[in-house]
N, C-alpha and C. Protein backbone atom coordinates (compact mmCIF):
# COMPACT_ATOMS: atom_id res chain seq x y z
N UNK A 1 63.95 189.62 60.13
CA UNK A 1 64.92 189.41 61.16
C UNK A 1 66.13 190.31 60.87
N UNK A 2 66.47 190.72 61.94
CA UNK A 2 68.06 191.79 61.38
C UNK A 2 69.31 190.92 61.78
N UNK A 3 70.11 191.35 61.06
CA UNK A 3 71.26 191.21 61.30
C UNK A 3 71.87 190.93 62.52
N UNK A 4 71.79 191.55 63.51
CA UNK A 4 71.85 191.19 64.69
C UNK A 4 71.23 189.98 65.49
N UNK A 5 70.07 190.21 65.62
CA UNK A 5 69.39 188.87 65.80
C UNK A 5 69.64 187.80 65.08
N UNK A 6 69.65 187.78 63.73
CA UNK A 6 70.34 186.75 63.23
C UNK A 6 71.73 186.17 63.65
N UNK A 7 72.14 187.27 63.86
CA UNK A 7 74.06 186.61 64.00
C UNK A 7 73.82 185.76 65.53
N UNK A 8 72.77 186.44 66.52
CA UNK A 8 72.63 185.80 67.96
C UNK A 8 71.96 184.76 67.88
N UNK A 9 71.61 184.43 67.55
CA UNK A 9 70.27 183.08 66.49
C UNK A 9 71.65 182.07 66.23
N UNK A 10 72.66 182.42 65.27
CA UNK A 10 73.54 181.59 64.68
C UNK A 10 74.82 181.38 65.87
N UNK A 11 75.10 182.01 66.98
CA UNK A 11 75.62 182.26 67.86
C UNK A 11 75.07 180.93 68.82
N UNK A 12 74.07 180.92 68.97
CA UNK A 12 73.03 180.17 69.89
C UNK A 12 73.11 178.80 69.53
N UNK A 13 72.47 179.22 68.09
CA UNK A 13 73.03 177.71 67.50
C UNK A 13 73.75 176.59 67.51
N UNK A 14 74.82 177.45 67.50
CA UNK A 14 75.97 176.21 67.15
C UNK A 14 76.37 176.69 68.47
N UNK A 15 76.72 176.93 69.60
CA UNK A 15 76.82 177.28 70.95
C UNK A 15 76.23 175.70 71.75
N UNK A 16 74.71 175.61 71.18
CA UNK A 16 74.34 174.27 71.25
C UNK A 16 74.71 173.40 70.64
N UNK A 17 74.98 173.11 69.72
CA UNK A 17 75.85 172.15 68.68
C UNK A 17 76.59 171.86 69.23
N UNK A 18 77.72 172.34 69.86
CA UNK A 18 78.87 172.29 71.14
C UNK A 18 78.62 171.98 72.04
N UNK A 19 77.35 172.61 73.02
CA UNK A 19 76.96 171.99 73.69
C UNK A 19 76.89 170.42 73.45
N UNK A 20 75.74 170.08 73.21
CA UNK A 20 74.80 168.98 72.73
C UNK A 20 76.08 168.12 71.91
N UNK A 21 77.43 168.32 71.23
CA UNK A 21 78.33 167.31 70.80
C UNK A 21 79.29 166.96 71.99
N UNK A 22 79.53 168.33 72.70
CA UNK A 22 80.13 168.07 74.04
C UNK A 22 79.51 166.61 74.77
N UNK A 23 77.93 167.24 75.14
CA UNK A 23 77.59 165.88 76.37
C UNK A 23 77.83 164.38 75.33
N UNK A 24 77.29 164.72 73.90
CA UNK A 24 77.03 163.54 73.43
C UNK A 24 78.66 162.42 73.53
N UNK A 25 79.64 162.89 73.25
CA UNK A 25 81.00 162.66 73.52
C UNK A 25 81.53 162.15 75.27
N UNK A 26 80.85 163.73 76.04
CA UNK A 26 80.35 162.82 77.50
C UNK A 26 80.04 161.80 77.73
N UNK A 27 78.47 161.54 77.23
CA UNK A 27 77.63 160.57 77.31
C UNK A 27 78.61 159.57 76.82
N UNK A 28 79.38 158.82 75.90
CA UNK A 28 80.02 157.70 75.31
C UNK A 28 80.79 157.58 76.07
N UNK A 29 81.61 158.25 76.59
CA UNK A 29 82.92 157.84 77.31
C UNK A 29 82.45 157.22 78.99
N UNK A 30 81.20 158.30 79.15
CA UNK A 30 80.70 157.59 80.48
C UNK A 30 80.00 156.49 80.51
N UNK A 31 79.55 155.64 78.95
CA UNK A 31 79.17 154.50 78.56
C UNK A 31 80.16 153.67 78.47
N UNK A 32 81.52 153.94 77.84
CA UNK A 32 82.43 153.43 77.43
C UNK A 32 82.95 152.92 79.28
N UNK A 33 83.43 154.13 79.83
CA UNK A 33 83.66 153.80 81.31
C UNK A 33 82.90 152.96 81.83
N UNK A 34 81.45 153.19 81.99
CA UNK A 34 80.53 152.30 82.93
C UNK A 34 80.61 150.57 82.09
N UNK A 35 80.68 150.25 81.24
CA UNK A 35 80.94 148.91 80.21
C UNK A 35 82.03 148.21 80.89
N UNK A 36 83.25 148.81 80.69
CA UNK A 36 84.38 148.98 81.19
C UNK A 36 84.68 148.19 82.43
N UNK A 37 83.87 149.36 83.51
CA UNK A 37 83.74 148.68 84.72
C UNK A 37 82.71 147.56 85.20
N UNK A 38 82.09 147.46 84.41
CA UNK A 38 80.86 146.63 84.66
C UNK A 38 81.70 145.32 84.28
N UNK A 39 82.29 145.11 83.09
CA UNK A 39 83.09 144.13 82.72
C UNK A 39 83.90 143.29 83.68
N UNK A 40 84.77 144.79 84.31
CA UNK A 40 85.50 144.63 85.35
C UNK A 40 84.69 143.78 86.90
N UNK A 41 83.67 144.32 87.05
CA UNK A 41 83.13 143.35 88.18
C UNK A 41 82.84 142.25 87.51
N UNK A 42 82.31 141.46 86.81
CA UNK A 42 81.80 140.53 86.43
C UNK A 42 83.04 139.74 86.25
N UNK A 43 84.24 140.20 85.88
CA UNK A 43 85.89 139.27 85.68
C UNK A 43 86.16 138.92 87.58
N UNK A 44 85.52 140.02 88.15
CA UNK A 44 86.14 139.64 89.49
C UNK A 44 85.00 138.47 90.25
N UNK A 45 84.11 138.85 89.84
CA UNK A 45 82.15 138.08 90.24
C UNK A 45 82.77 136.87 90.00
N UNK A 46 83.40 136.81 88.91
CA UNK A 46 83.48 134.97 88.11
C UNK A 46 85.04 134.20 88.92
N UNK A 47 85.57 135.09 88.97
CA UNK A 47 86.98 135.12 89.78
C UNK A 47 86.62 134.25 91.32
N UNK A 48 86.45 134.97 92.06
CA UNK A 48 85.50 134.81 93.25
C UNK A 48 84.20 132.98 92.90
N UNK A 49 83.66 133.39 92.12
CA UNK A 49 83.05 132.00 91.93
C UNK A 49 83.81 130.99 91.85
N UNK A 50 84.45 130.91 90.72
CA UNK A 50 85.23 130.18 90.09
C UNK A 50 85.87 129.48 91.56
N UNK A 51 86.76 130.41 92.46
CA UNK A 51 87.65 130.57 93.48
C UNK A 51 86.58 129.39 94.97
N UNK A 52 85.59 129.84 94.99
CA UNK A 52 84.61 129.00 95.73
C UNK A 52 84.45 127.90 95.20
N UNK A 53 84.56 127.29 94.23
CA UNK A 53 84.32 126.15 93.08
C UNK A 53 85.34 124.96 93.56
N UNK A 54 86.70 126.04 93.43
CA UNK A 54 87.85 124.71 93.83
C UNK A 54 87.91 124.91 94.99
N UNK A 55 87.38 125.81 95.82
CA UNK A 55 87.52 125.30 97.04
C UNK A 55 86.19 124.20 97.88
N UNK A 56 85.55 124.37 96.89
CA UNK A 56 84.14 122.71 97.16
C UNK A 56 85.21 121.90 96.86
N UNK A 57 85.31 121.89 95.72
CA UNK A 57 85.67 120.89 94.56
C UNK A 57 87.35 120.34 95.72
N UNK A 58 87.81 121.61 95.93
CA UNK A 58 88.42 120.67 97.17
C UNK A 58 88.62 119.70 98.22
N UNK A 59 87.71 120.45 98.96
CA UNK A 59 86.99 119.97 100.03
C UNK A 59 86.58 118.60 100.22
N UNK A 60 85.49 118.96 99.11
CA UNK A 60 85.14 117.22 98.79
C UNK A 60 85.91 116.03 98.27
N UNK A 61 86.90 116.53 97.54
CA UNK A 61 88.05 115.58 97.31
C UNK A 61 88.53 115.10 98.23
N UNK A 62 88.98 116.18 99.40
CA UNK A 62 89.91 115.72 100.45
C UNK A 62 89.17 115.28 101.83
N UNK A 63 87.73 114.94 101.37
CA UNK A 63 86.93 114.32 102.22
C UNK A 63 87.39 112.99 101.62
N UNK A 64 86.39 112.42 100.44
CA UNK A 64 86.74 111.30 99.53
C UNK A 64 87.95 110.85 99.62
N UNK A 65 89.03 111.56 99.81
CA UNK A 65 90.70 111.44 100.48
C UNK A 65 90.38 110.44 101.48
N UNK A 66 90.13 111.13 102.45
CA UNK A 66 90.10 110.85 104.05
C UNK A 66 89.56 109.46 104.23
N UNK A 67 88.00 109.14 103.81
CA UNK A 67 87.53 108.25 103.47
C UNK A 67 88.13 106.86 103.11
N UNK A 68 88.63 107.34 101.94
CA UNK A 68 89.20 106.36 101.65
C UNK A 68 90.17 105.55 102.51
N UNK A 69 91.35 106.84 103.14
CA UNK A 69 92.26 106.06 103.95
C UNK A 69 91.56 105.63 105.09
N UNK A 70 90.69 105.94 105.45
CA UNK A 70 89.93 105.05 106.66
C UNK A 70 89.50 104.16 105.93
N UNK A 71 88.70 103.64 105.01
CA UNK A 71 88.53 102.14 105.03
C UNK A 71 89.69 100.91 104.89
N UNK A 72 90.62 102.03 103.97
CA UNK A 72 91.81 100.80 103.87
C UNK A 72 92.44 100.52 104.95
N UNK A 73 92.63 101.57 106.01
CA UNK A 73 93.02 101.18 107.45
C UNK A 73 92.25 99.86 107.64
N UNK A 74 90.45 100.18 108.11
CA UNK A 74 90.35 99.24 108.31
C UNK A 74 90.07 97.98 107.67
N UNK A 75 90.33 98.43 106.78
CA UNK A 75 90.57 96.16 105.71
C UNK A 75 91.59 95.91 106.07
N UNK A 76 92.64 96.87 106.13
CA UNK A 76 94.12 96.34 106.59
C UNK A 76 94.12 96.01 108.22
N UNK A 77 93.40 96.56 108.92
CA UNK A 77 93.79 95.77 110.21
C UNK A 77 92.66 95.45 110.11
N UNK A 78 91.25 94.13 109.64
CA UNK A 78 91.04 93.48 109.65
C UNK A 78 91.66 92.13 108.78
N UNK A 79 92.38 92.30 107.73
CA UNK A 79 92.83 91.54 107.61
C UNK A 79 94.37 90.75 107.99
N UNK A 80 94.96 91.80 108.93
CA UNK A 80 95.89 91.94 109.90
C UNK A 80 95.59 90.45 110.77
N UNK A 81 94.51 91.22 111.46
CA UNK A 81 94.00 89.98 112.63
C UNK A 81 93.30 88.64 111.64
N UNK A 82 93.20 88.60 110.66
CA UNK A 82 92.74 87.26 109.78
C UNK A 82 94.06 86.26 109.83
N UNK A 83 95.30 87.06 108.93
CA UNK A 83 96.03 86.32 108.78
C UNK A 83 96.61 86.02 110.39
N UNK A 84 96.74 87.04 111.10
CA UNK A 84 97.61 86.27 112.51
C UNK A 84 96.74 84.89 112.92
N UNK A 85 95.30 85.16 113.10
CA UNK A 85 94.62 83.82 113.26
C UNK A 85 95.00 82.43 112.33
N UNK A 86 95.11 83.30 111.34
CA UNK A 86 95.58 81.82 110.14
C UNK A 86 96.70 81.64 110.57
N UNK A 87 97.98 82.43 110.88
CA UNK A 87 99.04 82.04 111.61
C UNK A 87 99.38 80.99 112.51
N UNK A 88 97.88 81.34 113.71
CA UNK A 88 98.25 80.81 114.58
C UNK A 88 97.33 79.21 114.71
N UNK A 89 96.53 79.73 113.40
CA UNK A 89 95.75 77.83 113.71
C UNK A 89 96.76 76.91 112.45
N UNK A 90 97.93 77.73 111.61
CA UNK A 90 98.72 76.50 110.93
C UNK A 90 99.69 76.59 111.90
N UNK A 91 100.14 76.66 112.94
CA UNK A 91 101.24 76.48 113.78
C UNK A 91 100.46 75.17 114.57
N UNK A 92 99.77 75.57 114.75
CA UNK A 92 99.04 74.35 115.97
C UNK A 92 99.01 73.19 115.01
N UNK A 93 98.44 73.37 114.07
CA UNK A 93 98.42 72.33 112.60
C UNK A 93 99.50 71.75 112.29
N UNK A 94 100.81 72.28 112.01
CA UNK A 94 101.68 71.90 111.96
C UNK A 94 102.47 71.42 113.14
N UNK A 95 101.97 71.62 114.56
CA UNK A 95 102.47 70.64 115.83
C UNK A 95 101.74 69.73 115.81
N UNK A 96 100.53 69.74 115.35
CA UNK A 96 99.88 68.18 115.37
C UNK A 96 100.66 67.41 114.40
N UNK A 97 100.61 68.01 113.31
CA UNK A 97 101.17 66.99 112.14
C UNK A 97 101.99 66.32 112.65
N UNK A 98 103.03 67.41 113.51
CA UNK A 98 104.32 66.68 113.75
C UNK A 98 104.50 65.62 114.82
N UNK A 99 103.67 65.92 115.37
CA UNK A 99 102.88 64.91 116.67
C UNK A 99 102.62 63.60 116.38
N UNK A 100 101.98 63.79 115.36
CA UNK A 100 100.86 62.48 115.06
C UNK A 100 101.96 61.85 113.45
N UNK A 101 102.08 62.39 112.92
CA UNK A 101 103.07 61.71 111.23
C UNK A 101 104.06 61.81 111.32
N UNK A 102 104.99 62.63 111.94
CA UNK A 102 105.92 62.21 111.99
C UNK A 102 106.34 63.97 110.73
N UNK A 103 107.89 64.35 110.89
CA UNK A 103 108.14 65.49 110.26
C UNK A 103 109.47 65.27 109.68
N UNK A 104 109.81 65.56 108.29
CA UNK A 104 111.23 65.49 107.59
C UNK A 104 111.52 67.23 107.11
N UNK A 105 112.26 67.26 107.46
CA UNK A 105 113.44 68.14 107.37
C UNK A 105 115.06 68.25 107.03
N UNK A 106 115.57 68.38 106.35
CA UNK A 106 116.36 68.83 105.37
C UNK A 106 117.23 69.84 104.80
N UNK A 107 118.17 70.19 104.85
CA UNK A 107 119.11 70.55 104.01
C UNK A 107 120.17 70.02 103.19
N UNK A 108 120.63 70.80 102.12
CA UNK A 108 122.32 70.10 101.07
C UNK A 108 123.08 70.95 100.77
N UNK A 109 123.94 70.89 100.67
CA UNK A 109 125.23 71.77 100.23
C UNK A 109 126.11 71.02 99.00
N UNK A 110 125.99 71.69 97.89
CA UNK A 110 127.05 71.04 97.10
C UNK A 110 128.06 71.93 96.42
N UNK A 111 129.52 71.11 96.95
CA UNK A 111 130.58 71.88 96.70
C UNK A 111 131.69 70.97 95.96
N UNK A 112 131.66 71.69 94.60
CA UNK A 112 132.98 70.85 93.51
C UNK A 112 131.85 69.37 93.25
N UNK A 113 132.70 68.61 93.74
CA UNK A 113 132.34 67.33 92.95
C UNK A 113 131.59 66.74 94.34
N UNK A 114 130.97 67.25 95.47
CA UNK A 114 130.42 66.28 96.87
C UNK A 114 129.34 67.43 96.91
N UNK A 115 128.28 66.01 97.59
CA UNK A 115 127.01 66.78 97.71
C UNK A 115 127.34 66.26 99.38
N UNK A 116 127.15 67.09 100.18
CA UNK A 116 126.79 67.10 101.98
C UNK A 116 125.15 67.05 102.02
N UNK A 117 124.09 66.22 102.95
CA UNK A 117 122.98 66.40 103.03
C UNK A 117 122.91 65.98 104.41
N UNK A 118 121.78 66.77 105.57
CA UNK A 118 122.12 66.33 106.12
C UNK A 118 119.81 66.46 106.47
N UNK A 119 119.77 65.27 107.04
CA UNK A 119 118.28 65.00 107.18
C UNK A 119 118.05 64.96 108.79
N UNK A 120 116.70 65.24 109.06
CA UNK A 120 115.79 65.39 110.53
C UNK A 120 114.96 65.28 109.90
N UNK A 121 114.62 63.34 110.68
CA UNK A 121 112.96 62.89 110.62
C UNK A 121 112.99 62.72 112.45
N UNK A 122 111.78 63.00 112.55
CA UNK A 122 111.17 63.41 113.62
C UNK A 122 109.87 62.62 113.74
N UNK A 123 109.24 61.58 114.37
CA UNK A 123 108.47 60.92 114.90
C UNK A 123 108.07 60.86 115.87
N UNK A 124 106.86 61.81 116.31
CA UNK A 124 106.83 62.34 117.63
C UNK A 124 107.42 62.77 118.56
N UNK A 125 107.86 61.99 119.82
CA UNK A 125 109.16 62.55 119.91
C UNK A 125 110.43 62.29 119.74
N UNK A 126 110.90 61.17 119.51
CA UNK A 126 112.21 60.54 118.88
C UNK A 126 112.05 61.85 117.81
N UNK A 127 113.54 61.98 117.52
CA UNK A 127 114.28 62.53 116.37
C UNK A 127 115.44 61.50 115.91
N UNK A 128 115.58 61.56 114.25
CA UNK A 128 116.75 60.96 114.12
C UNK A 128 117.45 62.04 113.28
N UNK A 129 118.84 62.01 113.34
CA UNK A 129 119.26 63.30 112.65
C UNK A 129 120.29 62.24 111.71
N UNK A 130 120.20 62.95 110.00
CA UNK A 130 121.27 61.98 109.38
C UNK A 130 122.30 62.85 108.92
N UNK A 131 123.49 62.73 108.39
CA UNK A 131 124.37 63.45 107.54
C UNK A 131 125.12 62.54 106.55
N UNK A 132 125.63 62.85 105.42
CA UNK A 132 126.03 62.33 104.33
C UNK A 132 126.56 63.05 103.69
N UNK A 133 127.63 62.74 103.17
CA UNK A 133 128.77 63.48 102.25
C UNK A 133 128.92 62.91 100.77
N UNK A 134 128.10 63.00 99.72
CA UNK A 134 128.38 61.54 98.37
C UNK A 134 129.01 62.62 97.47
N UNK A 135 129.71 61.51 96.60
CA UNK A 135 130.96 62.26 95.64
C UNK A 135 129.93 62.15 94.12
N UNK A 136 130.11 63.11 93.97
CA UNK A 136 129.32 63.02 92.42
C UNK A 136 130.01 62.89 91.20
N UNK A 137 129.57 62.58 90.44
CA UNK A 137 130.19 61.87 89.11
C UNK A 137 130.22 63.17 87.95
N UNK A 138 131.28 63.54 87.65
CA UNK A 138 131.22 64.62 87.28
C UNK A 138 132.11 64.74 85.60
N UNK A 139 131.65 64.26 84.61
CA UNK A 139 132.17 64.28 83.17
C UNK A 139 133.05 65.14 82.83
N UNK A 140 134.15 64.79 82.56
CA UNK A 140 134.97 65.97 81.81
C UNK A 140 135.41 66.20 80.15
């Protein structure tokens, strides 16, 4: 081999060496990049999921919400109309009573050393109304 050819041989050589370290350096960074971005979709993929997740996870809550306040509505206005009925059958109850036994009623006031009381008995329909003023006994 001469000299020449040799030196173009060693020329060639490492010409490729450069080459071939060039792409290989290429090649990584366009690995390094594509990783990179691949990463990058998969942060946004999970983002996006995640993002659909609470919005079920919403949803269904604020169904289960809804729900709910509709049944308590209606226990509350069924038991609305319970008690007015109970209302209205101890009113009648209590005009019979008063009808038929007879009804006492009452108040007192006590001021210093006197008690004021003043009573309504009621026997169908007669009423008698009382009042009373008594001095109380008061230790000093």
């Amino acid at each position: 081999m001469l000299p020449q050819e040799a030196a173009k041989f060693l020329q060639a050589w490492w010409r490729g060496t450069l080459v071939r370290r060039t792409l290989l350096h290429a090649a990584l960074r366009v690995t390094i990049i594509q990783r990179w971005w691949k990463r990058l979709l998969a942060t946004r993929l999970e983002q996006r999921r995640r993002a659909a997740l609470d919005s079920c996870v919403r949803e269904a809550w604020a169904a289960v919400r809804l729900q709910s306040w509709v049944r308590m509505w209606r226990v509350r206005q069924r038991y609305c109309r319970l008690l007015h009925a109970v209302r209205i059958i101890q009113v009648y109850w209590r005009w019979h009573n008063c009808q038929t036994r007879g009804f006492v009623q009452g108040l007192y006031d006590i001021k210093e050393n006197q008690m004021n009381l003043q009573l309504e008995i009621s026997l169908g329909p007669e009423i008698c109304r009382m009042q009373q003023c008594t001095t109380l006994p008061i230790k000093e």
